[in-house]
Protein backbone atom coordinates (compact mmCIF):
# COMPACT_ATOMS: atom_id res chain seq x y z
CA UNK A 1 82.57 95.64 70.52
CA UNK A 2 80.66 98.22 73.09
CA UNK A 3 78.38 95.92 74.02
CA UNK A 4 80.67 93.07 74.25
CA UNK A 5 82.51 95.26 76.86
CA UNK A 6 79.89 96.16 78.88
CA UNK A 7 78.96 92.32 78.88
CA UNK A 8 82.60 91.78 79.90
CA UNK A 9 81.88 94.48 82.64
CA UNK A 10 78.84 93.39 84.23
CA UNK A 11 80.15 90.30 84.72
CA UNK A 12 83.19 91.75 86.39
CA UNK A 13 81.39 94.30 88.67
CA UNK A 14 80.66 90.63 90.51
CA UNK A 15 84.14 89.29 90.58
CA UNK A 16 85.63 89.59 93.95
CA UNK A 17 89.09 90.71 92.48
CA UNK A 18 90.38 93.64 90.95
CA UNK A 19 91.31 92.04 87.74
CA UNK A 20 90.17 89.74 85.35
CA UNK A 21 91.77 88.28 81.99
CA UNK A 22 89.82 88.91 78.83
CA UNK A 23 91.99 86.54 76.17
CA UNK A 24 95.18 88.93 75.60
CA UNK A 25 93.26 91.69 77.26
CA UNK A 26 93.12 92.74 80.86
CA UNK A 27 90.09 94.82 82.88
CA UNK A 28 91.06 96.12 85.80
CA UNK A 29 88.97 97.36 88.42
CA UNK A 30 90.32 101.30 89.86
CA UNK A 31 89.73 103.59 92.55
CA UNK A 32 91.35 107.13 92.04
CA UNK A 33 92.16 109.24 94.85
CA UNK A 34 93.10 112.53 92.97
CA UNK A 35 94.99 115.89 93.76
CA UNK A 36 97.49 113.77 95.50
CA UNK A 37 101.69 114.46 95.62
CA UNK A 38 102.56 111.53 93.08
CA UNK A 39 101.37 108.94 91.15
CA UNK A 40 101.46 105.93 93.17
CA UNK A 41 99.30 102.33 93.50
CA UNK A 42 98.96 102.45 97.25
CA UNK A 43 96.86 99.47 97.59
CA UNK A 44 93.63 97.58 97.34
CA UNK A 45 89.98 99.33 98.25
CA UNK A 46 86.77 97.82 98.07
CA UNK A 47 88.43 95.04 95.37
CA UNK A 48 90.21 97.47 93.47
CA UNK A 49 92.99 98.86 93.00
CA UNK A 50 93.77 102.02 94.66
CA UNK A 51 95.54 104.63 92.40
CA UNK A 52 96.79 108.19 94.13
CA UNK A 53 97.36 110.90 91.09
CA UNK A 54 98.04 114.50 91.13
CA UNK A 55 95.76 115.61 88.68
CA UNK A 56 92.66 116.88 89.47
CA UNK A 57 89.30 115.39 88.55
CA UNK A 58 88.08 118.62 86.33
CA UNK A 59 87.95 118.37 82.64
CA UNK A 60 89.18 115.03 82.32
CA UNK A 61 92.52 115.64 83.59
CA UNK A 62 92.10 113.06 85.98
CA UNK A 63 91.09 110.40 83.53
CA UNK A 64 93.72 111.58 81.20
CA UNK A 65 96.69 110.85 84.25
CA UNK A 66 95.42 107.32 84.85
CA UNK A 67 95.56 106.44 81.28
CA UNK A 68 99.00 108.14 80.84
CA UNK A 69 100.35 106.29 84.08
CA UNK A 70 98.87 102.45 83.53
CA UNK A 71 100.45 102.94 80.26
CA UNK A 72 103.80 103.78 81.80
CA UNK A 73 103.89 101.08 84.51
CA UNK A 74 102.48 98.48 82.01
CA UNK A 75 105.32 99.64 79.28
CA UNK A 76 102.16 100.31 76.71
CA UNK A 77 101.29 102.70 74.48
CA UNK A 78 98.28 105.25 76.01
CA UNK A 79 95.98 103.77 73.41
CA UNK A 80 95.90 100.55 74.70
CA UNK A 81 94.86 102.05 77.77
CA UNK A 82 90.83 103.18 78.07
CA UNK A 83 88.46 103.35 80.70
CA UNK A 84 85.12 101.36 79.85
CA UNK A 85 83.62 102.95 82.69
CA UNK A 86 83.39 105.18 85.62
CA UNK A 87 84.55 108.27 83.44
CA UNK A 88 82.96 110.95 86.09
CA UNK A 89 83.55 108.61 88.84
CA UNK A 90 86.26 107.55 91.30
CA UNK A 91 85.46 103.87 91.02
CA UNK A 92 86.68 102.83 87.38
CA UNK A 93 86.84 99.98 84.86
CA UNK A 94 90.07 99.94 82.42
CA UNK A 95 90.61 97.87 79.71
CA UNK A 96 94.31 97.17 78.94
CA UNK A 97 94.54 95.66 75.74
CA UNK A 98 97.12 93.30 74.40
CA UNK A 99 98.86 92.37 78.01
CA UNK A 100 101.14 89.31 78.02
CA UNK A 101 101.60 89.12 81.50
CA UNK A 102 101.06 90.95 84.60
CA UNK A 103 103.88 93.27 85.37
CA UNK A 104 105.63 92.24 88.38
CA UNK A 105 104.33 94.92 90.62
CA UNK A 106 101.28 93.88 90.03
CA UNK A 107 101.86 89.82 90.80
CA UNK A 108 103.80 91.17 94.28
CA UNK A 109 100.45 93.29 95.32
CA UNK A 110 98.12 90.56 94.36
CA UNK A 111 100.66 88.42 96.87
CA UNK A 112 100.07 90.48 99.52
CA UNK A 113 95.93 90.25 99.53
């Protein structure tokens, strides 16, 4: 399944877009700006989405905040939320298993590119 993934991620490092559907699955491409006031999408950088979180990126609490928040605004469970890569980096792929459908916040920000 690893390498599968990191198959799946190569090919997306290419995409110009900062998502890509996987069968029921969806891998999105992240930039973290961290020690900010909230957690808030505030856009698109580089072909990615732009994530602002107050946690800071020491000891993992940073990667622990972006899994706890995607799972929130995509009304998941935290383990269906995991980063595939990027772990010690703000630039980050996540793999959101078992999606139906984009959430609507997401559809209205992909509008506005």
């Amino acid at each position: 399944m690893l390498h599968l993934l990191l198959i799946l991620d190569a090919d997306f490092l290419l995409a110009d877009h900062f998502y890509k559907w996987q069968d029921n699955n969806l891998l999105l491409k992240i930039h973290i700006q961290a020690n900010g006031k909230t957690n808030e999408f505030i856009g698109i950088h580089n072909q990615s989405l732009k994530v602002k979180i107050k946690s800071p990126p020491i000891d993992g609490k940073a990667n622990k905040t972006i899994i706890k928040f995607l799972a929130t605004k995509f009304n998941l469970s935290k383990s269906s939320i995991s980063i595939i890569s990027g772990e010690l980096n703000r630039a980050k792929r996540v793999l959101i298993k078992e999606v139906n459908k984009l959430p609507e916040w997401l559809i209205e920000l992909d509008k506005n590119l």
